[in-house]
Protein backbone atom coordinates (compact mmCIF):
# COMPACT_ATOMS: atom_id res chain seq x y z
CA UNK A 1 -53.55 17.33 -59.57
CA UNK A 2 -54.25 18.95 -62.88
CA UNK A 3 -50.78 18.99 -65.30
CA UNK A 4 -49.22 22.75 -65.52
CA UNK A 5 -48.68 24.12 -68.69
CA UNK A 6 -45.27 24.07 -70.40
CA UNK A 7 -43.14 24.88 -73.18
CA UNK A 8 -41.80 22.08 -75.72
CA UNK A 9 -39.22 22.57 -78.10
CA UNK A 10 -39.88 21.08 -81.22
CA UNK A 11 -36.67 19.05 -82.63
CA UNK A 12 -36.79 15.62 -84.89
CA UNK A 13 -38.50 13.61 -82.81
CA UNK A 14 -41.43 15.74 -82.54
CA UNK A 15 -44.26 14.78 -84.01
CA UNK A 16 -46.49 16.54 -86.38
CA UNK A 17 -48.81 19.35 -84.16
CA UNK A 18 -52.64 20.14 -84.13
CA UNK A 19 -53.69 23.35 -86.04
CA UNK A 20 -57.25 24.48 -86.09
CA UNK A 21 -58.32 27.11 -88.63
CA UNK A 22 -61.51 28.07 -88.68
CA UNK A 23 -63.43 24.98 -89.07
CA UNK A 24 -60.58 23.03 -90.69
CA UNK A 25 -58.05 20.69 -87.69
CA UNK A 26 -55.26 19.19 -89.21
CA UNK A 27 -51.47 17.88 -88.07
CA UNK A 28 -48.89 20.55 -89.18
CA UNK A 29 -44.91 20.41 -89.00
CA UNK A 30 -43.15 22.96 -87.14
CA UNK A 31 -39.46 24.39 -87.54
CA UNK A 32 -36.98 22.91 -85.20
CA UNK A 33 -36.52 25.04 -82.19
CA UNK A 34 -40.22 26.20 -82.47
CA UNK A 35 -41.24 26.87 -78.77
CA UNK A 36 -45.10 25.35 -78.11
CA UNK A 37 -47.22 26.47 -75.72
CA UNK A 38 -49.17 23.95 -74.04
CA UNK A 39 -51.99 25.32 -71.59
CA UNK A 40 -52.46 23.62 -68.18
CA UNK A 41 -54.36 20.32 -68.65
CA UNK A 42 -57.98 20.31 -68.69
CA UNK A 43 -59.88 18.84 -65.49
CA UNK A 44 -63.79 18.12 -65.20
CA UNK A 45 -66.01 20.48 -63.45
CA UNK A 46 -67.09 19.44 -59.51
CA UNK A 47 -69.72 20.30 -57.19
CA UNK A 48 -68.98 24.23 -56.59
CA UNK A 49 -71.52 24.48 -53.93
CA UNK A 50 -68.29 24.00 -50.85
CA UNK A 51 -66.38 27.14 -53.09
CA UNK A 52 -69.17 28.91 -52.80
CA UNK A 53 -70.54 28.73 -49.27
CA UNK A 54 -66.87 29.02 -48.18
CA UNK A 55 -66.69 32.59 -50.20
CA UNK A 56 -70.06 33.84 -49.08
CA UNK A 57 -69.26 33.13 -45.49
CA UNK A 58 -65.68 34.71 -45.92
CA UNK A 59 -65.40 37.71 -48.48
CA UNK A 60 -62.36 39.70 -48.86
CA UNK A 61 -62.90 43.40 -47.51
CA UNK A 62 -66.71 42.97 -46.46
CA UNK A 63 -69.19 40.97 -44.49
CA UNK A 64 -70.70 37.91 -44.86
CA UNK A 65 -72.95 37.95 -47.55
CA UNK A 66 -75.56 36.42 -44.87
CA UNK A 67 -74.70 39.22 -42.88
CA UNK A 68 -75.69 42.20 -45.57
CA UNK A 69 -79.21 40.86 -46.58
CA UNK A 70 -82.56 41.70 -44.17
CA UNK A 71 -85.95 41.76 -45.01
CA UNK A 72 -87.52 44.14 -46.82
CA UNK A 73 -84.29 45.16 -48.70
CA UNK A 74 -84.45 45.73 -52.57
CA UNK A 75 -81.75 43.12 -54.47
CA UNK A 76 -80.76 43.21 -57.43
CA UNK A 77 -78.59 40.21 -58.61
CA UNK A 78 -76.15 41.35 -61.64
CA UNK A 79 -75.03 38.75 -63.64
CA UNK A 80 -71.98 39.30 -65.64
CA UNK A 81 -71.67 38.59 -69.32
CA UNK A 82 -69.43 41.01 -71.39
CA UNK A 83 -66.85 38.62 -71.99
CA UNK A 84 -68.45 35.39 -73.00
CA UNK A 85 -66.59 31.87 -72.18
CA UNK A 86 -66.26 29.82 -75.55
CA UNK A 87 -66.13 27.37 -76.11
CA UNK A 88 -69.38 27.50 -73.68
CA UNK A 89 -69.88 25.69 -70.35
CA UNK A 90 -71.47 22.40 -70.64
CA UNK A 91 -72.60 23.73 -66.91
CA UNK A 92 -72.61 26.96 -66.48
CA UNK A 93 -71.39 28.28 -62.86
CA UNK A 94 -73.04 30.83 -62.50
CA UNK A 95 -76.17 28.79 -62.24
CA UNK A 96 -75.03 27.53 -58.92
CA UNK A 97 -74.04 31.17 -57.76
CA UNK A 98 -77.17 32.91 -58.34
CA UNK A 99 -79.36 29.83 -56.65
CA UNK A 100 -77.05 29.99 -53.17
CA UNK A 101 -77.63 33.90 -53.20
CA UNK A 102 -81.34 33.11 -53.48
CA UNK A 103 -81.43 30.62 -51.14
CA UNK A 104 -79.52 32.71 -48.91
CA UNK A 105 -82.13 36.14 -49.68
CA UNK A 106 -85.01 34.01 -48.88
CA UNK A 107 -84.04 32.94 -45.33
CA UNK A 108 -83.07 36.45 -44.52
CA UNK A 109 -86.70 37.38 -45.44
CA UNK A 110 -85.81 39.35 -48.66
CA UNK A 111 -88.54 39.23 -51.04
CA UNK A 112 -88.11 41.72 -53.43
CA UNK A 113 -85.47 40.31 -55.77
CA UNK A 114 -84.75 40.98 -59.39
CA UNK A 115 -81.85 39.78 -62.09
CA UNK A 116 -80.26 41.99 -64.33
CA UNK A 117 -78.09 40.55 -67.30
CA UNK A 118 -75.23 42.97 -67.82
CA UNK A 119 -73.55 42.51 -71.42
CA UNK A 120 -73.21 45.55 -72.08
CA UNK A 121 -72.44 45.75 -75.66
CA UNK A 122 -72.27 41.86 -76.81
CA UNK A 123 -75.89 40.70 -77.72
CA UNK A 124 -78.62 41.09 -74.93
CA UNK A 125 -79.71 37.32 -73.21
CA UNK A 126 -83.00 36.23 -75.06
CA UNK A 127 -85.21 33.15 -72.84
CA UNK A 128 -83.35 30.53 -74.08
CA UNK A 129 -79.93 32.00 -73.16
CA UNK A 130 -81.42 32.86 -69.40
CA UNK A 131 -82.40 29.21 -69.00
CA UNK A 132 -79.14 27.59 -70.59
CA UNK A 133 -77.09 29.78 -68.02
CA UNK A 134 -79.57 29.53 -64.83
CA UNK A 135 -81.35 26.85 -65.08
CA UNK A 136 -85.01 25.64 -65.13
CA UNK A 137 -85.78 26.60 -61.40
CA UNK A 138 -84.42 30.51 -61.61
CA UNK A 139 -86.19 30.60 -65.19
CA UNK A 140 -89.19 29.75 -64.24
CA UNK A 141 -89.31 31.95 -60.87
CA UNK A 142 -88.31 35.39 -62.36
CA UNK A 143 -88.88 35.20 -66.18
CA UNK A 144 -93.07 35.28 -66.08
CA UNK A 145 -93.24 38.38 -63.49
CA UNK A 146 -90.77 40.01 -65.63
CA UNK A 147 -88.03 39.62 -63.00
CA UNK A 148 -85.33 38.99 -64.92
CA UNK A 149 -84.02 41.66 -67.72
CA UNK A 150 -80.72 42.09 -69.80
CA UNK A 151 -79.54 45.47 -69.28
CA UNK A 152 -79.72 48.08 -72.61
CA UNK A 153 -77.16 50.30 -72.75
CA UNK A 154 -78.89 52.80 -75.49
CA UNK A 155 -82.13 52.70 -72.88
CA UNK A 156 -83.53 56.29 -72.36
CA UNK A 157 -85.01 54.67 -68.64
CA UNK A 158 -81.25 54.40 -67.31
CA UNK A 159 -80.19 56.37 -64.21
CA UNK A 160 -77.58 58.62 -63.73
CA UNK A 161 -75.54 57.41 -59.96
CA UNK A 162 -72.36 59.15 -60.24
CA UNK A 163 -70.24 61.01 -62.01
CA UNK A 164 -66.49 60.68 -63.46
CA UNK A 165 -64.87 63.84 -64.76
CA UNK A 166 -67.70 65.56 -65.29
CA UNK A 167 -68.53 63.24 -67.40
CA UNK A 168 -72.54 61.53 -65.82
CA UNK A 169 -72.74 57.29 -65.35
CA UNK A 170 -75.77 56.31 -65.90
CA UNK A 171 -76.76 52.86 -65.07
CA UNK A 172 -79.70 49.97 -64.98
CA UNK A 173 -82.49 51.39 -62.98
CA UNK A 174 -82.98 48.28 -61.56
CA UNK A 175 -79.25 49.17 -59.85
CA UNK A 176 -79.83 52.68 -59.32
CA UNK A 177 -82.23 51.67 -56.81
CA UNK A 178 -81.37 48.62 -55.17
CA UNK A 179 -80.11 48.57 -52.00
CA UNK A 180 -77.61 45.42 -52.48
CA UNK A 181 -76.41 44.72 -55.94
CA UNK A 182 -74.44 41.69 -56.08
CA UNK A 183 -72.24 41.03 -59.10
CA UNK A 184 -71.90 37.30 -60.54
CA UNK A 185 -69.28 37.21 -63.10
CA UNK A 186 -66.48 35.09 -64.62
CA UNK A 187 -62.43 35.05 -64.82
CA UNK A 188 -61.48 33.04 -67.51
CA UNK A 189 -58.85 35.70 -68.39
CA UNK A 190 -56.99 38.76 -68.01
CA UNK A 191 -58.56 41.07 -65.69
CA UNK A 192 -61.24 43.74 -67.03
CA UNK A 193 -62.77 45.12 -64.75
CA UNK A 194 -65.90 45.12 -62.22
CA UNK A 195 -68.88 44.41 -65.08
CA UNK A 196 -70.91 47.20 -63.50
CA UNK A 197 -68.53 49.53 -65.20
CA UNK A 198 -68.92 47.91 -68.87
CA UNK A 199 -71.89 45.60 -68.61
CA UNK A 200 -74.49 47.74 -67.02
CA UNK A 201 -73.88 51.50 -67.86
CA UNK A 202 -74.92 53.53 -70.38
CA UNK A 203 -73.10 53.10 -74.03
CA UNK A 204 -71.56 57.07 -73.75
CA UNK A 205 -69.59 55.40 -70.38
CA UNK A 206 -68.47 52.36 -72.20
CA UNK A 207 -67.20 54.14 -75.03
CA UNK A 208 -64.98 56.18 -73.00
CA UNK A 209 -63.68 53.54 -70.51
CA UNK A 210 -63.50 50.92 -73.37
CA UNK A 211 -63.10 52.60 -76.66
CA UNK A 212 -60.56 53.88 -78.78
CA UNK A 213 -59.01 56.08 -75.37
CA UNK A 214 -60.28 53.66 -72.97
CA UNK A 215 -58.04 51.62 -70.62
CA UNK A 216 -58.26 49.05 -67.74
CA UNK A 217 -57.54 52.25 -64.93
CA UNK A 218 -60.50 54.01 -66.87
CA UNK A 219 -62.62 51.14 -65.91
CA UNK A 220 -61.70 50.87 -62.24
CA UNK A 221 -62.06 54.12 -61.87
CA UNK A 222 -65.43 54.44 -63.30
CA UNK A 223 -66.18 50.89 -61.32
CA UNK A 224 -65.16 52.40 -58.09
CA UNK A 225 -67.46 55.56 -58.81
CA UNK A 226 -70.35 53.14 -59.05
CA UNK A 227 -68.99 51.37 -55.86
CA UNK A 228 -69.61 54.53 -53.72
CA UNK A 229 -72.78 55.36 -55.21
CA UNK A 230 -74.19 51.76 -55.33
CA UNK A 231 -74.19 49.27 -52.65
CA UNK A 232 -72.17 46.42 -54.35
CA UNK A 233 -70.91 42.24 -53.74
CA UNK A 234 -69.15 41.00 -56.05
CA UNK A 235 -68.99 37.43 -56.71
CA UNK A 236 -66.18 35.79 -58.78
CA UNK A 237 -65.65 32.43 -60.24
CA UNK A 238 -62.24 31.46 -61.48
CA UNK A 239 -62.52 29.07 -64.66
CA UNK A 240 -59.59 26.86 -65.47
CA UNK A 241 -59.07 25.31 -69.13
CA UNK A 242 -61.75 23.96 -71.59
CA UNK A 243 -62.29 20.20 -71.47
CA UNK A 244 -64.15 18.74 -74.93
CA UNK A 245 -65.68 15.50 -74.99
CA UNK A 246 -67.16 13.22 -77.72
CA UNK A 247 -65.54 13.48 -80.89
CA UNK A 248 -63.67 16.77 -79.67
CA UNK A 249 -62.10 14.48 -77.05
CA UNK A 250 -58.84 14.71 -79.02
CA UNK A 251 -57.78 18.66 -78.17
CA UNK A 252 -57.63 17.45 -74.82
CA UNK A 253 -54.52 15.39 -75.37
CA UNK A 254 -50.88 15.63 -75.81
CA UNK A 255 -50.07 14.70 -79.66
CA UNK A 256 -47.48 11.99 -78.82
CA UNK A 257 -50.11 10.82 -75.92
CA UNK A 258 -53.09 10.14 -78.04
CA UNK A 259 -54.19 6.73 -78.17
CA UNK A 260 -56.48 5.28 -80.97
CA UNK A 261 -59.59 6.76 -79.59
CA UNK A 262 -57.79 10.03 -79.86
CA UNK A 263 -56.38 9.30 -83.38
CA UNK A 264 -59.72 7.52 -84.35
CA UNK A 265 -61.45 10.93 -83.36
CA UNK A 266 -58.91 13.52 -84.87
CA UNK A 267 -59.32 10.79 -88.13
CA UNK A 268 -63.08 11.10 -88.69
CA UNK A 269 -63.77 14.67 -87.62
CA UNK A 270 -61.22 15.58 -90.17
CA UNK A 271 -62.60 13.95 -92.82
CA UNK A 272 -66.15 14.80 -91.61
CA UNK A 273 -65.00 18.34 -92.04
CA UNK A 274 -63.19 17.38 -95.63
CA UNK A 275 -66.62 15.88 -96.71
CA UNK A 276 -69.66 17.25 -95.52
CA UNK A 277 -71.19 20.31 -96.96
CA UNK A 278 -70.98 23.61 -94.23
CA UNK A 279 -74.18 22.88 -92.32
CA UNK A 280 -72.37 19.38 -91.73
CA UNK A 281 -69.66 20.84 -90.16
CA UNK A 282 -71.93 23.32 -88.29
CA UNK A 283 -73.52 20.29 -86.94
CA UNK A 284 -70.23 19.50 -85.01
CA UNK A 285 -68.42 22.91 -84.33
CA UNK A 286 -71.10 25.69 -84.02
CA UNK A 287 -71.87 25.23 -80.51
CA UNK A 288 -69.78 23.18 -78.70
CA UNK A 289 -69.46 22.73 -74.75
CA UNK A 290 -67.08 21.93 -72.87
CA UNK A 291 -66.37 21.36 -68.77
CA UNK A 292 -64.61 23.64 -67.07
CA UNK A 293 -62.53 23.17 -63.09
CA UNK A 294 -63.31 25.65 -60.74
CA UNK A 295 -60.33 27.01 -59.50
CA UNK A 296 -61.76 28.83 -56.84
CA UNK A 297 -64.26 31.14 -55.67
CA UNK A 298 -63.58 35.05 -54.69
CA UNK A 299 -66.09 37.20 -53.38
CA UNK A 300 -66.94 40.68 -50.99
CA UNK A 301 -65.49 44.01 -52.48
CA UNK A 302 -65.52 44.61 -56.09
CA UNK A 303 -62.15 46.73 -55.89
CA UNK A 304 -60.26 43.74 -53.57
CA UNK A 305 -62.44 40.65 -55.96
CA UNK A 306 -61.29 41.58 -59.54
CA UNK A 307 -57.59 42.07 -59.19
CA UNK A 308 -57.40 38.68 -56.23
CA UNK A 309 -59.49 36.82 -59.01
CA UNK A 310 -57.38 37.49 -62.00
CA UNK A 311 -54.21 36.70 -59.56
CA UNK A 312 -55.96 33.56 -59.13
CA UNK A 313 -56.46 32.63 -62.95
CA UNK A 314 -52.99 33.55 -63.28
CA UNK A 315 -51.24 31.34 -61.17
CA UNK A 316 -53.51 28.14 -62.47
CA UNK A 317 -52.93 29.21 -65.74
CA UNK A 318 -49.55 31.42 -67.19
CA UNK A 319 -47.17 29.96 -68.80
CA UNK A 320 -43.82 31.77 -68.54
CA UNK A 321 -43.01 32.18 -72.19
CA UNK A 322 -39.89 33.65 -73.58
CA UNK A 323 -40.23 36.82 -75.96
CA UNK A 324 -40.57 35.78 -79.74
CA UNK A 325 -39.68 37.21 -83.19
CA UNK A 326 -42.60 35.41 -84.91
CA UNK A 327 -46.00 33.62 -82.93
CA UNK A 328 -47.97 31.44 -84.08
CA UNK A 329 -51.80 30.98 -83.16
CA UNK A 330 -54.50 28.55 -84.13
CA UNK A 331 -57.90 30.69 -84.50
CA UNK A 332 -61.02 28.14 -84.17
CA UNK A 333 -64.10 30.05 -85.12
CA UNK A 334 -65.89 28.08 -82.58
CA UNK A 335 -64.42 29.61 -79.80
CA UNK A 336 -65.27 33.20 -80.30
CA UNK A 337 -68.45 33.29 -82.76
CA UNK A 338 -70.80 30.63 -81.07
CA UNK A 339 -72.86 29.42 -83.86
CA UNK A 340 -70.21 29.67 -86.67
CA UNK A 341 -68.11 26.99 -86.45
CA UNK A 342 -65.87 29.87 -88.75
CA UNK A 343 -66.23 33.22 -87.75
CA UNK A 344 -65.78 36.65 -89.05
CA UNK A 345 -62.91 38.32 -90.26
CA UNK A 346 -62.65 40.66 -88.29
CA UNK A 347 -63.93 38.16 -84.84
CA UNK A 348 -61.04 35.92 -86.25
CA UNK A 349 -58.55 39.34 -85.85
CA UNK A 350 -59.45 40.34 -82.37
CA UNK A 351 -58.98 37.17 -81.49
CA UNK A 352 -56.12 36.09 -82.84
CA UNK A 353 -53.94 39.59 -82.15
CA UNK A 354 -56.12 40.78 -78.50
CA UNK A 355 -57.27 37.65 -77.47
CA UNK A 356 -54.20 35.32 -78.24
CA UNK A 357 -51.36 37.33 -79.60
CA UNK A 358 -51.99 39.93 -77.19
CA UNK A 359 -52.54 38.49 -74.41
CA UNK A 360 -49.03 38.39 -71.83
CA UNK A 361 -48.16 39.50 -68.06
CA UNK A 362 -44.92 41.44 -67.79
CA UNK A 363 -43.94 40.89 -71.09
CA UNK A 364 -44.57 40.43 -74.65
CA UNK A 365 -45.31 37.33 -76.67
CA UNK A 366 -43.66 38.51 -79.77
CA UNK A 367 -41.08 41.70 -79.48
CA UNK A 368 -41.76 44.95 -81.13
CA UNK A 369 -41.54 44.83 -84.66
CA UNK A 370 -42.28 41.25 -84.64
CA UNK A 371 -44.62 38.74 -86.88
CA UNK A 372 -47.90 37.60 -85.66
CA UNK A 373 -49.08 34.68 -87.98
CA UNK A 374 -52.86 33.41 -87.42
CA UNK A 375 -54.57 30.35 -89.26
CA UNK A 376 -57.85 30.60 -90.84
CA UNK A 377 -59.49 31.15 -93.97
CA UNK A 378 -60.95 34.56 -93.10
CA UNK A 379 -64.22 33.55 -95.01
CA UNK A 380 -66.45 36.58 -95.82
CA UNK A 381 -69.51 35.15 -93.84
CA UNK A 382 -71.76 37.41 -92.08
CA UNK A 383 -75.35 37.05 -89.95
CA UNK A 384 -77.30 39.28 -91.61
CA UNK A 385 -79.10 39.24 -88.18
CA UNK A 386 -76.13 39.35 -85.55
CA UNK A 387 -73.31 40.81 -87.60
CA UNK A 388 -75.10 43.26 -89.46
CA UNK A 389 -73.03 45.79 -87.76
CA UNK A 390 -69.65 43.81 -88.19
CA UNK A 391 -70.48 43.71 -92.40
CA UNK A 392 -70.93 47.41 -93.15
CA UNK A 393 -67.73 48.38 -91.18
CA UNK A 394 -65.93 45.32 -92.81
CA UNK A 395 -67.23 46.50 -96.47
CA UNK A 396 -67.41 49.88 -95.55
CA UNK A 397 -65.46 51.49 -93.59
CA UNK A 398 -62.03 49.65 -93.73
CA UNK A 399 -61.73 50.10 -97.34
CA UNK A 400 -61.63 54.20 -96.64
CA UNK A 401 -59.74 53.82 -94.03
CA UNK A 402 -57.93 51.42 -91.04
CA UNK A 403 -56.73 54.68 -88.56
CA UNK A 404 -59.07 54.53 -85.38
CA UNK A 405 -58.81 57.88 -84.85
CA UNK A 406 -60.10 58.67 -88.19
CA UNK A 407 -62.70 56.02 -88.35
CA UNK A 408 -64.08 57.38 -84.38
CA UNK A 409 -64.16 60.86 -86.22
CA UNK A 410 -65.70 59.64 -89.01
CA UNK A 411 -68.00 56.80 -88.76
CA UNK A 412 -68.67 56.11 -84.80
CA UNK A 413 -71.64 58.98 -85.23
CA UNK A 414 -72.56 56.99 -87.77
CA UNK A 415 -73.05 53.77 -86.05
CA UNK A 416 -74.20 55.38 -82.70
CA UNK A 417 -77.22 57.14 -84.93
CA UNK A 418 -78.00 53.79 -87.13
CA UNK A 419 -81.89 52.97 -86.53
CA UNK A 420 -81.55 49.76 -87.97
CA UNK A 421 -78.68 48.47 -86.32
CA UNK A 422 -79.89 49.84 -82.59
CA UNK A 423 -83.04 47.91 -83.74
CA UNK A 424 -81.31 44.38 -84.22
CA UNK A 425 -79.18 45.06 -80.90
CA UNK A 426 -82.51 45.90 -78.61
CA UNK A 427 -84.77 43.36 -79.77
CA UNK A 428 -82.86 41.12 -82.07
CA UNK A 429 -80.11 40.11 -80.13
CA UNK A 430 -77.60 41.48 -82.25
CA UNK A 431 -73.69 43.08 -80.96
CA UNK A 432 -74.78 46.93 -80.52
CA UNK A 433 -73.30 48.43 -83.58
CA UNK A 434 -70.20 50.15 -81.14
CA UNK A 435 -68.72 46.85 -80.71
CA UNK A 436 -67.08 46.27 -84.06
CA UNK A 437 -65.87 49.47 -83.78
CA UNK A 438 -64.35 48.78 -79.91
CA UNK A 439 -62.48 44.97 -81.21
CA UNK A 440 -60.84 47.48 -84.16
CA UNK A 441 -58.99 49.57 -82.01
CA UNK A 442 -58.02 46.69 -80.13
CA UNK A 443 -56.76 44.87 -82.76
CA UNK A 444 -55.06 48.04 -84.14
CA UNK A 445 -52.96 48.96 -80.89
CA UNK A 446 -51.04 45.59 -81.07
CA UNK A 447 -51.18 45.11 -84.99
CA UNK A 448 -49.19 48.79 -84.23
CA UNK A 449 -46.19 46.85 -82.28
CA UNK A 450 -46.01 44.50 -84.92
CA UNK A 451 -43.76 44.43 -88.32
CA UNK A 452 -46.19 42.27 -90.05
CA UNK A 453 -49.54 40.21 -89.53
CA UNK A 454 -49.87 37.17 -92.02
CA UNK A 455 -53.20 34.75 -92.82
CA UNK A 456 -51.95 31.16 -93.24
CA UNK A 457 -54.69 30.03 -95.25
CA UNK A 458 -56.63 32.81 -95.58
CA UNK A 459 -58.39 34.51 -97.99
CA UNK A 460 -56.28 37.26 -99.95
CA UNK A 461 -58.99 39.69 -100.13
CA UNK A 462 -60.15 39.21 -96.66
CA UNK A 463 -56.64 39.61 -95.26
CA UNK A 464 -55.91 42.93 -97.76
CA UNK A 465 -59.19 44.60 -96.12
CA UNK A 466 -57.53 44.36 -92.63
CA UNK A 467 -53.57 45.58 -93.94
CA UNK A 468 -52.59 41.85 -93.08
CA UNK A 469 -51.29 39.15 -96.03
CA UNK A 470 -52.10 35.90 -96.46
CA UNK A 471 -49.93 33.06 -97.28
CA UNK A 472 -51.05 29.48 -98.33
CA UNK A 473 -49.22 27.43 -96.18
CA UNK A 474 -47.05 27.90 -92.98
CA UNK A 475 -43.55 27.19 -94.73
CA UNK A 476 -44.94 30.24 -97.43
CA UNK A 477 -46.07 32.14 -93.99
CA UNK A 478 -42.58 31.96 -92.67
CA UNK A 479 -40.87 33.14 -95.37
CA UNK A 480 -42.88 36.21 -95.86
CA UNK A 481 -42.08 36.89 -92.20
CA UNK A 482 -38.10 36.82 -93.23
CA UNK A 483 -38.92 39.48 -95.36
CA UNK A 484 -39.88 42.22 -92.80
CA UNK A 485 -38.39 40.59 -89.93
CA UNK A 486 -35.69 38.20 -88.27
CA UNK A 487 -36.86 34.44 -87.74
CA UNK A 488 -34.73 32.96 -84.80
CA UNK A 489 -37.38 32.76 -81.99
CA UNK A 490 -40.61 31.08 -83.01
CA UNK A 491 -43.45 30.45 -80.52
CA UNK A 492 -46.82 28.58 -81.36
CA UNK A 493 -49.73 28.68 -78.88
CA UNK A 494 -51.26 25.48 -79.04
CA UNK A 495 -54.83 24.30 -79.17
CA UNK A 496 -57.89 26.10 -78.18
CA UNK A 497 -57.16 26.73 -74.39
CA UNK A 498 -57.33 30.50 -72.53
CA UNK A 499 -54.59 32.71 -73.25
CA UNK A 500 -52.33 29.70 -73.11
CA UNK A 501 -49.55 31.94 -73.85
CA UNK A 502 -50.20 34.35 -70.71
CA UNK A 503 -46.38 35.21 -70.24
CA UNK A 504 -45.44 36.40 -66.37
């Protein structure tokens, strides 16, 4: 049985704790009385195909899926991908998924089947991506014939279903006119939603259920709109914690537990890092994979999957956590930019204050008025190709002005209108240029509970552009916290693992 998670308290005979920033790891010293946050231990991924089966043949709130398929039927099989896993499956799940739904469509005589990729605004699937996440066999059945797409939400083809305040849905044709639609998607998180709502409508419905007013009831509502209008399945697979292997074996481990292959391995990727120019370290941290458990399978209705799947993730995976005055987060740029063993600035924000920081059950990490403090150099690197979108509002916008309701009046026309930047998100695989603008306001509403965010090792500049500071080490860090706040409580979420400080 995997290891829960838990909560050390760091006093002299604690050793010196793993810090990643960026692309940097190191050993740092923490205050005594620091509370660490250690995620669940990491197990290896196993056969899914019994999960599976077992959740096909027994849905929550809905027939077998056996049971809904007969021939001549048009499917349509959505696969989720709004919220990305990094670091990314070393075998992705959702391979195994989509090939027992086939399997399953072709003895019920359905012939007419299509996939539609539903990332709504994160960058649309290109070949490669289709067969890293289904496989050779899927590929090379539905990519020639055009059966499998990745849904564009600035399309002028999509469909309008329903309706939510007035206000139209329009979704994936493909969708519109299906007569089963079953959803494939990830938990590796908090809860957000059936993907229909923000993977495969149309970018006016995103921005209100996900924008700078939007809201997780905005998306269930707009979800269950598409629910009555569409015939849907969903299908939900409940990730556990990131296991690395090879010379990332290391963040697996306990400190005090490492033995020398552990120490050998933290040892030489840290002077790797020290001594290779970037594309040396790119070699080692821009895409890394990593094994995931299955923690179970939940599938029938989308209304009954999301919420019993995120109750799921939650029990394998909260720690209970007491309230803070200052947290503490590693930020590894290979978990949330996959490519850039770094990251972005304002990537390295959203996930450090939304994705980390932000992230708790009933209450808070760190109290109202509190400290966040994130590592990482906040390095002014940006893909001219993907982040094109993420540069201009970095350079220009934020300088004018941080207020997201001033920067939706102001520049979200803007963006919505850009030729160029529509161009690198429809045929480029670029982020459509809303995106940036979406991760602001999220990193705004909790930077807006907090007294004080603070870059240890980052960039002054870089840190000035987003109203944070920067500090050069953690000691400096914690002192400039004193300053705006009191320092009693201290909590540090450790390593790279999901929302390991999920509080309940």
């Amino acid at each position: 049985m995997t290891r829960p998670g838990f909560v050390l308290t760091v006093d002299e005979r604690t050793p010196d704790l793993l810090t990643l920033a960026g692309s940097r790891v190191q050993l740092q010293r923490f205050p005594a009385g620091t509370q660490v946050v250690y995620p669940p231990d990491a197990s290896p991924s196993s056969d899914p195909v019994l999960l599976i089966d077992g959740a096909l043949a027994a849905p929550i709130a809905s027939d077998p899926l056996p049971a809904v398929l007969r021939p001549g039927m048009k499917l349509t099989i959505v696969v989720g991908s709004v919220h990305p896993v990094q670091p990314r499956m070393r075998f992705d799940i959702r391979r195994s998924i989509v090939e027992r739904v086939l399997e399953h469509a072709a003895r019920a005589g359905v012939d007419d089947v299509a996939i539609v990729i539903a990332a709504g605004l994160t960058p649309r699937w290109a070949t490669q991506d289709v067969v890293a996440a289904l496989g050779d066999r899927v590929a090379a059945s539905f990519l020639p014939d055009g059966f499998v797409h990745s849904h564009d939400v600035a399309s002028p083809d999509l469909v309008e279903v329903t309706s939510v305040d007035g206000q139209p849905v329009r979704v994936d044709p493909r969708i519109a006119e299906s007569d089963l639609v079953v959803v494939v998607d990830l938990c590796h998180g908090r809860g957000a939603g059936c993907v229909l709502a923000t993977g495969a409508t149309d970018v006016a419905t995103i921005n209100r259920v996900a924008g700078i007013d939007g809201s997780r009831d905005a998306v269930d509502t707009v979800s269950a709109a598409i629910g009555r209008a569409v015939n849907v399945f969903a299908i939900s697979a409940v990730l556990g914690q990131p296991l690395m292997r090879g010379p990332l074996g290391f963040l697996n481990e306990r400190e005090w537990e490492w033995r020398l292959p552990e120490q050998l391995s933290f040892a030489a990727t840290r002077q790797f890092i020290g001594l290779m120019p970037m594309h040396g370290s790119h070699r080692l941290y821009a895409a890394p994979r990593a094994d995931y458990e299955l923690l179970d399978i939940v599938a029938g209705d989308a209304a009954a999957v999301v919420p019993q799947a995120s109750e799921v993730w939650h029990a394998a995976n909260a720690v209970s956590v007491p309230t803070a005055d200052v947290v503490i987060t590693s930020v590894w740029g290979s978990s949330f930019d996959p490519g850039d063993p770094i990251g972005s600035p304002i990537n390295a924000a959203h996930h450090a204050l939304v994705e980390r920081v932000g992230s708790h059950g009933d209450q808070p990490l760190v109290r109202e008025g509190g400290v966040a403090l994130a590592l990482h150099p906040l390095t002014r690197a940006f893909s001219n190709r993907l982040q094109s979108p993420t540069s201009d509002f970095f350079e220009k916008v934020l300088p004018v002005t941080r207020d997201p309701h001033e920067i939706r009046q102001r520049f979200e026309p803007q963006a919505l209108e850009d030729d160029w930047h529509l161009k690198l998100y429809r045929e480029h695989h670029a982020h459509h240029p809303l995106a940036v603008f979406h991760s602001w306001y999220r990193i705004q509403e909790v930077t807006s509970r907090l007294a004080e965010v603070i870059w240890v090792g980052g960039s002054r500049s870089s840190a000035a552009v987003l109203g944070h500071r920067a500090a050069t080490t953690l000691d400096d860090a914690l002192e400039l916290a004193r300053e705006r706040a009191d320092v009693e409580r201290i909590t540090y979420l450790h390593g790279p693992g999901l929302a390991a400080g999920e509080c309940r």
